[in-house]
C-alpha atoms as a PDB file:
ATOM      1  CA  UNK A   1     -79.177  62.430  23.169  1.00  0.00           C
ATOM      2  CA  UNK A   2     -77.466  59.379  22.417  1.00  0.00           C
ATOM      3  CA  UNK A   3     -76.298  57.106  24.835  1.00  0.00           C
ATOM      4  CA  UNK A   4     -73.113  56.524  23.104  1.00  0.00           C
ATOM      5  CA  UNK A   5     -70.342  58.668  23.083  1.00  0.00           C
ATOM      6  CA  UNK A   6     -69.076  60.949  20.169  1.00  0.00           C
ATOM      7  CA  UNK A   7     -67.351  59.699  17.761  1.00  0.00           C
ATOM      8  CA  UNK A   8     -63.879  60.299  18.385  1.00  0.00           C
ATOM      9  CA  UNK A   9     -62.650  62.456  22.305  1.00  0.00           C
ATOM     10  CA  UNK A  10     -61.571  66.145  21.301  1.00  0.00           C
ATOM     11  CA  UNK A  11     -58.132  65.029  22.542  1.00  0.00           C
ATOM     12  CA  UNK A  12     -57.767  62.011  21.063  1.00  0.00           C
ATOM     13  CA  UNK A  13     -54.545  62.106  18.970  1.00  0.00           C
ATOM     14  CA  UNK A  14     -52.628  63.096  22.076  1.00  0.00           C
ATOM     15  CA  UNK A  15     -54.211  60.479  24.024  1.00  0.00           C
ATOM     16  CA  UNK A  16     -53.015  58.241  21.469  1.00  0.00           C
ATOM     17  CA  UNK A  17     -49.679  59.644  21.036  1.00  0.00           C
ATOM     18  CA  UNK A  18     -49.357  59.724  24.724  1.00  0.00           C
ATOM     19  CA  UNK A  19     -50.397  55.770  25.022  1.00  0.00           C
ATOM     20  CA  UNK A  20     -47.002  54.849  23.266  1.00  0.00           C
ATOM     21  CA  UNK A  21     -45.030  56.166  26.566  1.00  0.00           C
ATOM     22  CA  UNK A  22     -47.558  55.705  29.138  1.00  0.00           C
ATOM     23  CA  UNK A  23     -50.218  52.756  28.771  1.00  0.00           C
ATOM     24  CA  UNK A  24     -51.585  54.330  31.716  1.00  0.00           C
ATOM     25  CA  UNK A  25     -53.039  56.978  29.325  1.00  0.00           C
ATOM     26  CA  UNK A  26     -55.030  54.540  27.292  1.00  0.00           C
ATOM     27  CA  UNK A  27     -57.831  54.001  29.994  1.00  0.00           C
ATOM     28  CA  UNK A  28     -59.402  57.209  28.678  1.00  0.00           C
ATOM     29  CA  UNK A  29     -59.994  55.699  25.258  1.00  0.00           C
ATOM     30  CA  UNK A  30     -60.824  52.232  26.790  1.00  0.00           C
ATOM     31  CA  UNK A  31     -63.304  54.332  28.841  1.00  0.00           C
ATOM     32  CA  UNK A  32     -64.155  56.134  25.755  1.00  0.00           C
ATOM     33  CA  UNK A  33     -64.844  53.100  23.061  1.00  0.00           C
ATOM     34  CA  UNK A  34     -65.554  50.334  25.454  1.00  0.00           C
ATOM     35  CA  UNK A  35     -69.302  50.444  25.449  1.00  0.00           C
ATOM     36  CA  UNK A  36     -69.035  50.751  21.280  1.00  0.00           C
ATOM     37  CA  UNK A  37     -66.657  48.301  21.144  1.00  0.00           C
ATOM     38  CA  UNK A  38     -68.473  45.954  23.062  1.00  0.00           C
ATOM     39  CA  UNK A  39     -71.904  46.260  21.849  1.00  0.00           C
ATOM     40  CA  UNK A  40     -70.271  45.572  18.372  1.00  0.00           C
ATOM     41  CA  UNK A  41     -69.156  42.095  19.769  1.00  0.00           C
ATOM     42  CA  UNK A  42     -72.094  41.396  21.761  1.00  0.00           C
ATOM     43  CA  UNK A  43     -74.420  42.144  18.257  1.00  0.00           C
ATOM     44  CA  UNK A  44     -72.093  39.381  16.695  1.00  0.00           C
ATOM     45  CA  UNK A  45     -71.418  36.632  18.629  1.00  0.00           C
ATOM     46  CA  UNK A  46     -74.698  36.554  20.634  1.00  0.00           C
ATOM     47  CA  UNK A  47     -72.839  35.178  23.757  1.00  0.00           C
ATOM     48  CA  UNK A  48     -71.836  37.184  26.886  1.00  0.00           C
ATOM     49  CA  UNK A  49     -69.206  35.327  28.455  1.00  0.00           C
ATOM     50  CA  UNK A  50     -67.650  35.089  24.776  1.00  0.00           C
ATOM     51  CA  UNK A  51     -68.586  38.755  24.224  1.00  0.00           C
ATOM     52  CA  UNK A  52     -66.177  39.393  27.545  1.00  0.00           C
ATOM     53  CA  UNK A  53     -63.678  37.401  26.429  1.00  0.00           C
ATOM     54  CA  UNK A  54     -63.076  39.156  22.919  1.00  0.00           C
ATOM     55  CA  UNK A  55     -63.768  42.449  24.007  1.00  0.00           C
ATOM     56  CA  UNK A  56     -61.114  42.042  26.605  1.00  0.00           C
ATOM     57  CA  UNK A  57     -58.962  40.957  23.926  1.00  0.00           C
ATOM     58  CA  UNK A  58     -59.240  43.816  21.071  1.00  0.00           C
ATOM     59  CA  UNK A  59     -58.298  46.228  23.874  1.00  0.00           C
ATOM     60  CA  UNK A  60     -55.094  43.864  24.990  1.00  0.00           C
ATOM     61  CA  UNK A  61     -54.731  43.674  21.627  1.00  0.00           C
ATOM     62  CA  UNK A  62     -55.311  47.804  21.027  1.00  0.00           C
ATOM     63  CA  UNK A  63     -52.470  48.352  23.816  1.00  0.00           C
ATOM     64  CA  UNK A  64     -50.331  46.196  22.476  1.00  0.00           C
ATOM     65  CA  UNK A  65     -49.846  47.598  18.770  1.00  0.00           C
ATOM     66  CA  UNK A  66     -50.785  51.303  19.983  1.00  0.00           C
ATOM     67  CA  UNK A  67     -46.923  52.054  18.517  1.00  0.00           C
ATOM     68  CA  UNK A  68     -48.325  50.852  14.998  1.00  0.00           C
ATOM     69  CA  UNK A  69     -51.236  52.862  14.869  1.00  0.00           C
ATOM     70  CA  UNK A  70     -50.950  55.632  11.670  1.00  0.00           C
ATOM     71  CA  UNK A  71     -53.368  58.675  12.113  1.00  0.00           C
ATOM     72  CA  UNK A  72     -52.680  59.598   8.836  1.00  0.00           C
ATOM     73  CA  UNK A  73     -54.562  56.040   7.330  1.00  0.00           C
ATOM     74  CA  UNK A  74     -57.532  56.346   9.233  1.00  0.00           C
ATOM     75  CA  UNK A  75     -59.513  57.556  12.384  1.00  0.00           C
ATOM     76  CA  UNK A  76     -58.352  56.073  15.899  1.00  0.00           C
ATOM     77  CA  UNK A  77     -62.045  54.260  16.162  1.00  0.00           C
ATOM     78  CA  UNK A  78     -62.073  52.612  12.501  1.00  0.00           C
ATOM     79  CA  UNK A  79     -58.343  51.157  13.606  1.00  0.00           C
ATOM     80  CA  UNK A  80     -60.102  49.905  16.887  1.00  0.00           C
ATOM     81  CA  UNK A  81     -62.890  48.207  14.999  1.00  0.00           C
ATOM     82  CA  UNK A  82     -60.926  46.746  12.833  1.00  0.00           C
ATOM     83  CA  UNK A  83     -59.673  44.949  15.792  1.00  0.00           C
ATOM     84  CA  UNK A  84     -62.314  44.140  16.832  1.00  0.00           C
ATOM     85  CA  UNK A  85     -63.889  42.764  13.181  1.00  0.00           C
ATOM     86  CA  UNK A  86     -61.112  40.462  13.146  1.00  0.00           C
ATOM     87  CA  UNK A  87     -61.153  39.152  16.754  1.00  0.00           C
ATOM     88  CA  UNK A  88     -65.031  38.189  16.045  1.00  0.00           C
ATOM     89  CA  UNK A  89     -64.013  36.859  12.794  1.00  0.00           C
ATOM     90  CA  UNK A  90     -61.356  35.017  14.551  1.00  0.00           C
ATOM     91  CA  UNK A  91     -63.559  33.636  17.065  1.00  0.00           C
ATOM     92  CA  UNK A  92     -66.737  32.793  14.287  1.00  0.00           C
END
């Protein structure tokens, strides 16, 4: 078994739908993505404290625009990555 979680939560889209009303909601997909999310940073920018910083930052970030996000264009977790792509980009 992997030690990351599954790809998406079997609730997910009303997670989502519910972030938009109560941020509260959204520390189930923080819990959810957060060790993805930052493992994805860490890979790329070699650098912990960094690493903190950024990761902390796609998930502000995540929260912020949760309104904006469109099921219909693409999975919850490729609209998180993208995130967090351009944060690292941002920060290389």
């Amino acid at each position: 078994m992997s030690q990351y979680p599954a790809a998406a939560l079997t609730n997910e889209a009303a997670i989502v739908s519910r972030c938009a009303v109560d941020s509260a909601a959204f520390a189930a997909l923080y819990d959810h993505y957060f060790p993805r999310i930052y493992n994805y940073i860490r890979y790329r920018l070699q650098d912990r404290d960094v690493t903190d910083d950024i990761t902390a930052l796609v998930f502000e970030r995540a929260l912020a625009n949760i309104a904006t996000y469109q099921p219909q264009k693409a999975p919850f977790a490729a609209w998180l990555f993208s995130i967090a792509r351009n944060a690292v980009n941002d920060q290389l």
